[in-house]
Protein backbone atom coordinates (compact mmCIF):
# COMPACT_ATOMS: atom_id res chain seq x y z
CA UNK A 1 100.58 179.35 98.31
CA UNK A 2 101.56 175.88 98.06
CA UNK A 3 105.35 176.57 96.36
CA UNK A 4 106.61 172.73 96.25
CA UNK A 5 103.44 171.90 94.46
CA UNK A 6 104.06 175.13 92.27
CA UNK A 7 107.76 174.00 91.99
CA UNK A 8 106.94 170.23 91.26
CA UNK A 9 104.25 171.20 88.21
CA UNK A 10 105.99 173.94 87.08
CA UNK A 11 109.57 172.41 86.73
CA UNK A 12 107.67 169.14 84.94
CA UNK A 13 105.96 171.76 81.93
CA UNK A 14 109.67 173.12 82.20
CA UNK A 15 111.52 169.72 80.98
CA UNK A 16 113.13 169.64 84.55
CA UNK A 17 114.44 166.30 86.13
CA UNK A 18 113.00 165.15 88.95
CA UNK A 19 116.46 165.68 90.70
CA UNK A 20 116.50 169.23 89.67
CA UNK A 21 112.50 170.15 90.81
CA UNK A 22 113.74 168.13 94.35
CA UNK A 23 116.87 170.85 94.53
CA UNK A 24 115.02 173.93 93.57
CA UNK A 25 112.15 172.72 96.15
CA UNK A 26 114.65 172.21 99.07
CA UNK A 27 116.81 175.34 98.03
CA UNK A 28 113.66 177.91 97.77
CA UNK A 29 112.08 176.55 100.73
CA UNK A 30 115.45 177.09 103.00
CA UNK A 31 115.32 180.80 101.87
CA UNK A 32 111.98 181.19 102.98
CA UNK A 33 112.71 180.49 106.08
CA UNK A 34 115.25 182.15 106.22
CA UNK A 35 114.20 185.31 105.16
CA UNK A 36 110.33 185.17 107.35
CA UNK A 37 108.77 187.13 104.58
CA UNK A 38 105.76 186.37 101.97
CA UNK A 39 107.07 185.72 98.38
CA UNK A 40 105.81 189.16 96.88
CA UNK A 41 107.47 190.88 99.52
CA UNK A 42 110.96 190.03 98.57
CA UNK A 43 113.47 192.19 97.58
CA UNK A 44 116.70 191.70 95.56
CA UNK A 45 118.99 192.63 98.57
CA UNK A 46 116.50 189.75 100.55
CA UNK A 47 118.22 187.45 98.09
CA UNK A 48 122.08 189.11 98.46
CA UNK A 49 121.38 188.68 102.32
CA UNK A 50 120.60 185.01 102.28
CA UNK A 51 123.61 184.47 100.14
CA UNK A 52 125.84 186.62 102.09
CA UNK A 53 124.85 183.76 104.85
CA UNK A 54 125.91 181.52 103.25
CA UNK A 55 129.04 182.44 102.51
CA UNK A 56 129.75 183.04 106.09
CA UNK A 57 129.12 179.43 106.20
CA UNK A 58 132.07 178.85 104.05
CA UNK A 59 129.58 177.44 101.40
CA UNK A 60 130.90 176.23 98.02
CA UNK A 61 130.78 178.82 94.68
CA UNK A 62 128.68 175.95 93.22
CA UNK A 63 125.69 175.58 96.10
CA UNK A 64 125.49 179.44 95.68
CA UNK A 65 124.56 178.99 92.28
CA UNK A 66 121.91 176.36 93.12
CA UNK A 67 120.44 178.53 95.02
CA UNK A 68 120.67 181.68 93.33
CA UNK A 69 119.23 179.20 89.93
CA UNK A 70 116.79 177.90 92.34
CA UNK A 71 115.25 181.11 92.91
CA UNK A 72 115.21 183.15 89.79
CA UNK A 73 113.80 180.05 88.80
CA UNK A 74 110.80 180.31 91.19
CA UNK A 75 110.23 184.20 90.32
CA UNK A 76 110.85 184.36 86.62
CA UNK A 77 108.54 180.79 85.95
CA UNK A 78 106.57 180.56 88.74
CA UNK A 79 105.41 184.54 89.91
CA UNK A 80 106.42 185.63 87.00
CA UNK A 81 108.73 188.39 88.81
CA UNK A 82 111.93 189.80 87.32
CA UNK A 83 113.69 189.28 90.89
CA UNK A 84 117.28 188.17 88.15
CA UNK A 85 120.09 188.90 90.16
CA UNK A 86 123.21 189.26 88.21
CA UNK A 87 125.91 186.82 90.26
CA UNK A 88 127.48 184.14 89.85
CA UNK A 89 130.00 182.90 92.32
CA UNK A 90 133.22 180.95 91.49
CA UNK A 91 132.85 177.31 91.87
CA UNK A 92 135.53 175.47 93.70
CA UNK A 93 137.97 174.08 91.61
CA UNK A 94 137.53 170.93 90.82
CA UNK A 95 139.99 167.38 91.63
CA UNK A 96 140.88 165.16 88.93
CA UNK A 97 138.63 162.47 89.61
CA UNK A 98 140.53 158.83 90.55
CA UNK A 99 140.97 156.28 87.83
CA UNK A 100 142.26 152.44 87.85
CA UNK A 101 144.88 151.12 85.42
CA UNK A 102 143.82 149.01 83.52
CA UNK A 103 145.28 145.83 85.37
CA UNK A 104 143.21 146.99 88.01
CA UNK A 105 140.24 146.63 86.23
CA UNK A 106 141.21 143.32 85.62
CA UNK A 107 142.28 142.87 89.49
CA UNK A 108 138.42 143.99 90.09
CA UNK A 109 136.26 142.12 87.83
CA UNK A 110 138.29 138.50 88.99
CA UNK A 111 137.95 139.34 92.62
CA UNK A 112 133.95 138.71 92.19
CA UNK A 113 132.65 135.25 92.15
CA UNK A 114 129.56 136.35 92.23
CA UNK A 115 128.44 135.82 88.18
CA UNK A 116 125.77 138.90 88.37
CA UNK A 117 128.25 140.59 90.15
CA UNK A 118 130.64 140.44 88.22
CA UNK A 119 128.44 141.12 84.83
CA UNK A 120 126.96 144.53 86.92
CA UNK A 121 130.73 145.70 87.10
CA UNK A 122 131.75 144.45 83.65
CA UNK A 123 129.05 146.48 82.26
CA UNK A 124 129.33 149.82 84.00
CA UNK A 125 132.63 149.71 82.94
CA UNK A 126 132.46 148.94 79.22
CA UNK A 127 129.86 151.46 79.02
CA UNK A 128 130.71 154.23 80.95
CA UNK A 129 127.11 154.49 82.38
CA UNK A 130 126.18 156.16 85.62
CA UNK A 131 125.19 153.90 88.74
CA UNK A 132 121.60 155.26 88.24
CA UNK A 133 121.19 154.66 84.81
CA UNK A 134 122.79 151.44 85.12
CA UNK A 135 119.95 150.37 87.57
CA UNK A 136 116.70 151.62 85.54
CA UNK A 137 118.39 150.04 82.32
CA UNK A 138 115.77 147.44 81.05
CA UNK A 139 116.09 144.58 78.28
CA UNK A 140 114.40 146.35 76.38
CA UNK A 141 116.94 149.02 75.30
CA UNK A 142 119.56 146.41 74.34
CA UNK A 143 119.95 146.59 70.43
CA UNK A 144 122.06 143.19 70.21
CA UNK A 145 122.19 143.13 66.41
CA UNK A 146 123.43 147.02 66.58
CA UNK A 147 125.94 146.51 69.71
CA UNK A 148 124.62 149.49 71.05
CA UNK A 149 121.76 150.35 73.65
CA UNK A 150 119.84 153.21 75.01
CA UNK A 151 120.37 155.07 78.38
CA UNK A 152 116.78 156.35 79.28
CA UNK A 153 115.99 159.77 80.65
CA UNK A 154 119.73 159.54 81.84
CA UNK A 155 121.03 162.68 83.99
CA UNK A 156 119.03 166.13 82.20
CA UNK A 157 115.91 163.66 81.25
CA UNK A 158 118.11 163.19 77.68
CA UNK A 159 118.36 159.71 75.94
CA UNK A 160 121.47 158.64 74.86
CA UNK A 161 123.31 155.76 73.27
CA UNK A 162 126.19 153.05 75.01
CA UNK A 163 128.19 150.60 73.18
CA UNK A 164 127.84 147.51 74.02
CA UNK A 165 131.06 145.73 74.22
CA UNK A 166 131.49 142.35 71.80
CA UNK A 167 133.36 140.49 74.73
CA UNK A 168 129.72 140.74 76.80
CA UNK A 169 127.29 140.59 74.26
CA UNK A 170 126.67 136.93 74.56
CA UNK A 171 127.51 137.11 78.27
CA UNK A 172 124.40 139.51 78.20
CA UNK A 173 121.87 137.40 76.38
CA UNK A 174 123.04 134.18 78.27
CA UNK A 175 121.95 136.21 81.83
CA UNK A 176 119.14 137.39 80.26
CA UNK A 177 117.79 133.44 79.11
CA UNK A 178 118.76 131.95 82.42
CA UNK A 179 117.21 133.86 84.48
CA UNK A 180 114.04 134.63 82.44
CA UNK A 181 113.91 138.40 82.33
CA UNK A 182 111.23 139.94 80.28
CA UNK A 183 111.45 142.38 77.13
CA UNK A 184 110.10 144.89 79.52
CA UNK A 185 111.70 143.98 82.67
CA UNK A 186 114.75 145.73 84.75
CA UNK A 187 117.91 144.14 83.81
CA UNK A 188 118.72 143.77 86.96
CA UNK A 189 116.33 143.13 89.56
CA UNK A 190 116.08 143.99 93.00
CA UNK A 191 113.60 142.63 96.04
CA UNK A 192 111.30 144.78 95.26
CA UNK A 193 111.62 146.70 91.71
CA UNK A 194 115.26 146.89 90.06
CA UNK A 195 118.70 146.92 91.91
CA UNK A 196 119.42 149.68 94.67
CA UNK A 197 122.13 152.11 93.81
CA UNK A 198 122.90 150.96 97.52
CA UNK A 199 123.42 147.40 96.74
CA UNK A 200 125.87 148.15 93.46
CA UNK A 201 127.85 150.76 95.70
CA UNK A 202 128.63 147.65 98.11
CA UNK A 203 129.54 145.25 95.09
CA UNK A 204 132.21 147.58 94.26
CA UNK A 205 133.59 148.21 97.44
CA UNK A 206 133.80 145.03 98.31
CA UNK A 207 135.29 144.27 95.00
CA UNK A 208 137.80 146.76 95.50
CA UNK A 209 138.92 145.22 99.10
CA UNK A 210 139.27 141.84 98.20
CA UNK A 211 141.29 142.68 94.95
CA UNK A 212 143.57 144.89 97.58
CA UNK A 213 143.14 147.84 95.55
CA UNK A 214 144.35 150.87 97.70
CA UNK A 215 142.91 153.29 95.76
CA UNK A 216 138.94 155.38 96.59
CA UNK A 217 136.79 152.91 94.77
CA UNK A 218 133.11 153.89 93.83
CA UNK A 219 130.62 153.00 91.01
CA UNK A 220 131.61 156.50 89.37
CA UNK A 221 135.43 155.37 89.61
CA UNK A 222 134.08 152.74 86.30
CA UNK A 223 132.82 155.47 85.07
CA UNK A 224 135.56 157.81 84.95
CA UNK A 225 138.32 154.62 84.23
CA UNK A 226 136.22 154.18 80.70
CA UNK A 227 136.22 157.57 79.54
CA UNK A 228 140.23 157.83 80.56
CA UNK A 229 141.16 154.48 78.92
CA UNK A 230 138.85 155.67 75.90
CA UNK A 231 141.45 158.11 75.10
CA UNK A 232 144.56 156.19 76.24
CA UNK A 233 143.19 154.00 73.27
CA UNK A 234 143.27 156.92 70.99
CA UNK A 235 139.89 158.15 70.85
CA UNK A 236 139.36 162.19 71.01
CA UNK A 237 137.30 164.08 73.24
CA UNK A 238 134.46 164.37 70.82
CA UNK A 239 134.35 160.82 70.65
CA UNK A 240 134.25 160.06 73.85
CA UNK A 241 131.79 163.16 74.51
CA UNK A 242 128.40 161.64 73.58
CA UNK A 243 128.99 158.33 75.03
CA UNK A 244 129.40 159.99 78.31
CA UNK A 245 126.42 162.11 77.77
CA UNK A 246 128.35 165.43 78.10
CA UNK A 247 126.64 168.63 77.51
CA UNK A 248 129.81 170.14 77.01
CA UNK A 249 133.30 169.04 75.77
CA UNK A 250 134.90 170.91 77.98
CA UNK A 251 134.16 168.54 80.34
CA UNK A 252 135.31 165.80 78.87
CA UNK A 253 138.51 167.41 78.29
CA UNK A 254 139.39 166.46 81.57
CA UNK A 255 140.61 162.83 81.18
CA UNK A 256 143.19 163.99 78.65
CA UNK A 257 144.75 165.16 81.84
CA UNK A 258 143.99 162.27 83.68
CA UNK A 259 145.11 159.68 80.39
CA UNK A 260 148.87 158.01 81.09
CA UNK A 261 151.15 159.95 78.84
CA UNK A 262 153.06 156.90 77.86
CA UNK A 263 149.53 155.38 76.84
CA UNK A 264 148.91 158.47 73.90
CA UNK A 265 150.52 159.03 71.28
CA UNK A 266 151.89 162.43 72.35
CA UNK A 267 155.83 163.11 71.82
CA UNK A 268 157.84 166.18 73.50
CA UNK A 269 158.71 168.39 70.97
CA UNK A 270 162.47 168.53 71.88
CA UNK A 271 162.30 165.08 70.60
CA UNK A 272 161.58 165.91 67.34
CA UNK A 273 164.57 168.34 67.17
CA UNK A 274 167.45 167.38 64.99
């Protein structure tokens, strides 16, 4: 039984993203060997063993629902087995993710000389769009004359729209002319095939030292600055939901605890006591 190959074509006719089919591969083949037996001969308390494990191993609530996912997954689609096992372990609780003020922001962007540089950092932060999406984006899903575009196959294989921010629309099209890009090309183009996820992870740190910015500064810092300042600006979580490409708004809930209360216009109530 060849299971990644079952795994790979099954979790494809599933809608799966290649990210999740490369989890559930990794995840059911560690059990496996683990556990030394043949697929049909598992048993539920196989499963509750291997977990067990793991939690010995002081492994997170969340990578024991991968796992747990990853296999119901492989004997519900693939064997079609009722092997469900009824669990789900509490996920660690989650930090508030770090976000820079906006004068930061500004500190940031005028630390790069760089002019692509400085457009790659512009952009992921007017948009709110994932280092990996930002990559794959192509000139073809810029809608100029609708300032929007189109994230494609972003995180969950889903499509979603991105404002695109007046202040860089022309800075956009001007890249775009000088350097020649085609309708069909990457935006932003690498050696080989579009920008690494490496190479943009470096433009930011490096960003982030020379503007002396003493805070943890990664691509997904933009991301999570955007969606914050969205809703210092006055925008509500249902707003700022779909641009972030939320499946719930529950998560993105969580800037209006991150959002400078001085920034919103929220009042104590004592003040409104006469």
């Amino acid at each position: 039984m060849n299971i990644p190959e079952l795994i790979r074509k099954t979790g494809l006719r599933r809608g799966l993203s290649p990210r999740t089919i490369k989890t559930y591969d990794h995840c059911v083949g560690t059990f496996f060997k683990e556990c030394n037996k043949e697929p049909k001969e598992v048993k539920k308390k196989d499963v509750i063993d291997f977990l067990d494990k793991l939690i010995e191993k002081n492994s997170a609530g969340s990578t024991l629902n991968v796992y747990l996912n990853a296999l119901n997954f492989f004997y519900r689609e693939i064997l079609n087995r009722k092997l469900m096992i009824g669990i789900r372990y509490s996920k660690t609780p989650k930090k508030l993710p770090i976000v820079l003020t906006k004068d930061e922001i500004k500190k940031l962007i005028y630390s790069i000389s760089n002019s692509k540089h400085k457009l790659i950092v512009k952009l992921m932060y007017s948009t709110g769009l994932r280092v990996s999406e930002l990559v794959n984006l192509k000139v073809k899903d810029l809608e100029f004359d609708k300032n929007y575009g189109w994230v494609r196959k972003g995180k969950g294989s889903k499509d979603r729209l991105f404002i695109i921010a007046n202040n860089l629309k022309e800075e956009l099209k001007h890249f775009i002319s000088n350097k020649e890009i085609n309708h069909e090309s990457y935006l932003f183009k690498g050696f080989k095939n579009h920008l690494s996820v490496m190479s943009v992870y470096r433009i930011i740190k490096s960003a982030a030292k020379l503007s002396k910015i003493q805070k943890n500064v990664h691509p997904h810092t933009l991301r999570h600055s955007f969606a914050t300042h969205l809703v210092e600006d006055g925008y509500d979580a249902t707003s700022v939901q779909p641009l972030m490409g939320h499946n719930s708004v529950q998560t993105t809930l969580m800037y209006l605890h991150i959002a400078s209360p001085s920034m919103i216009s929220v009042k104590s109530p004592l003040d409104s006591l006469t």
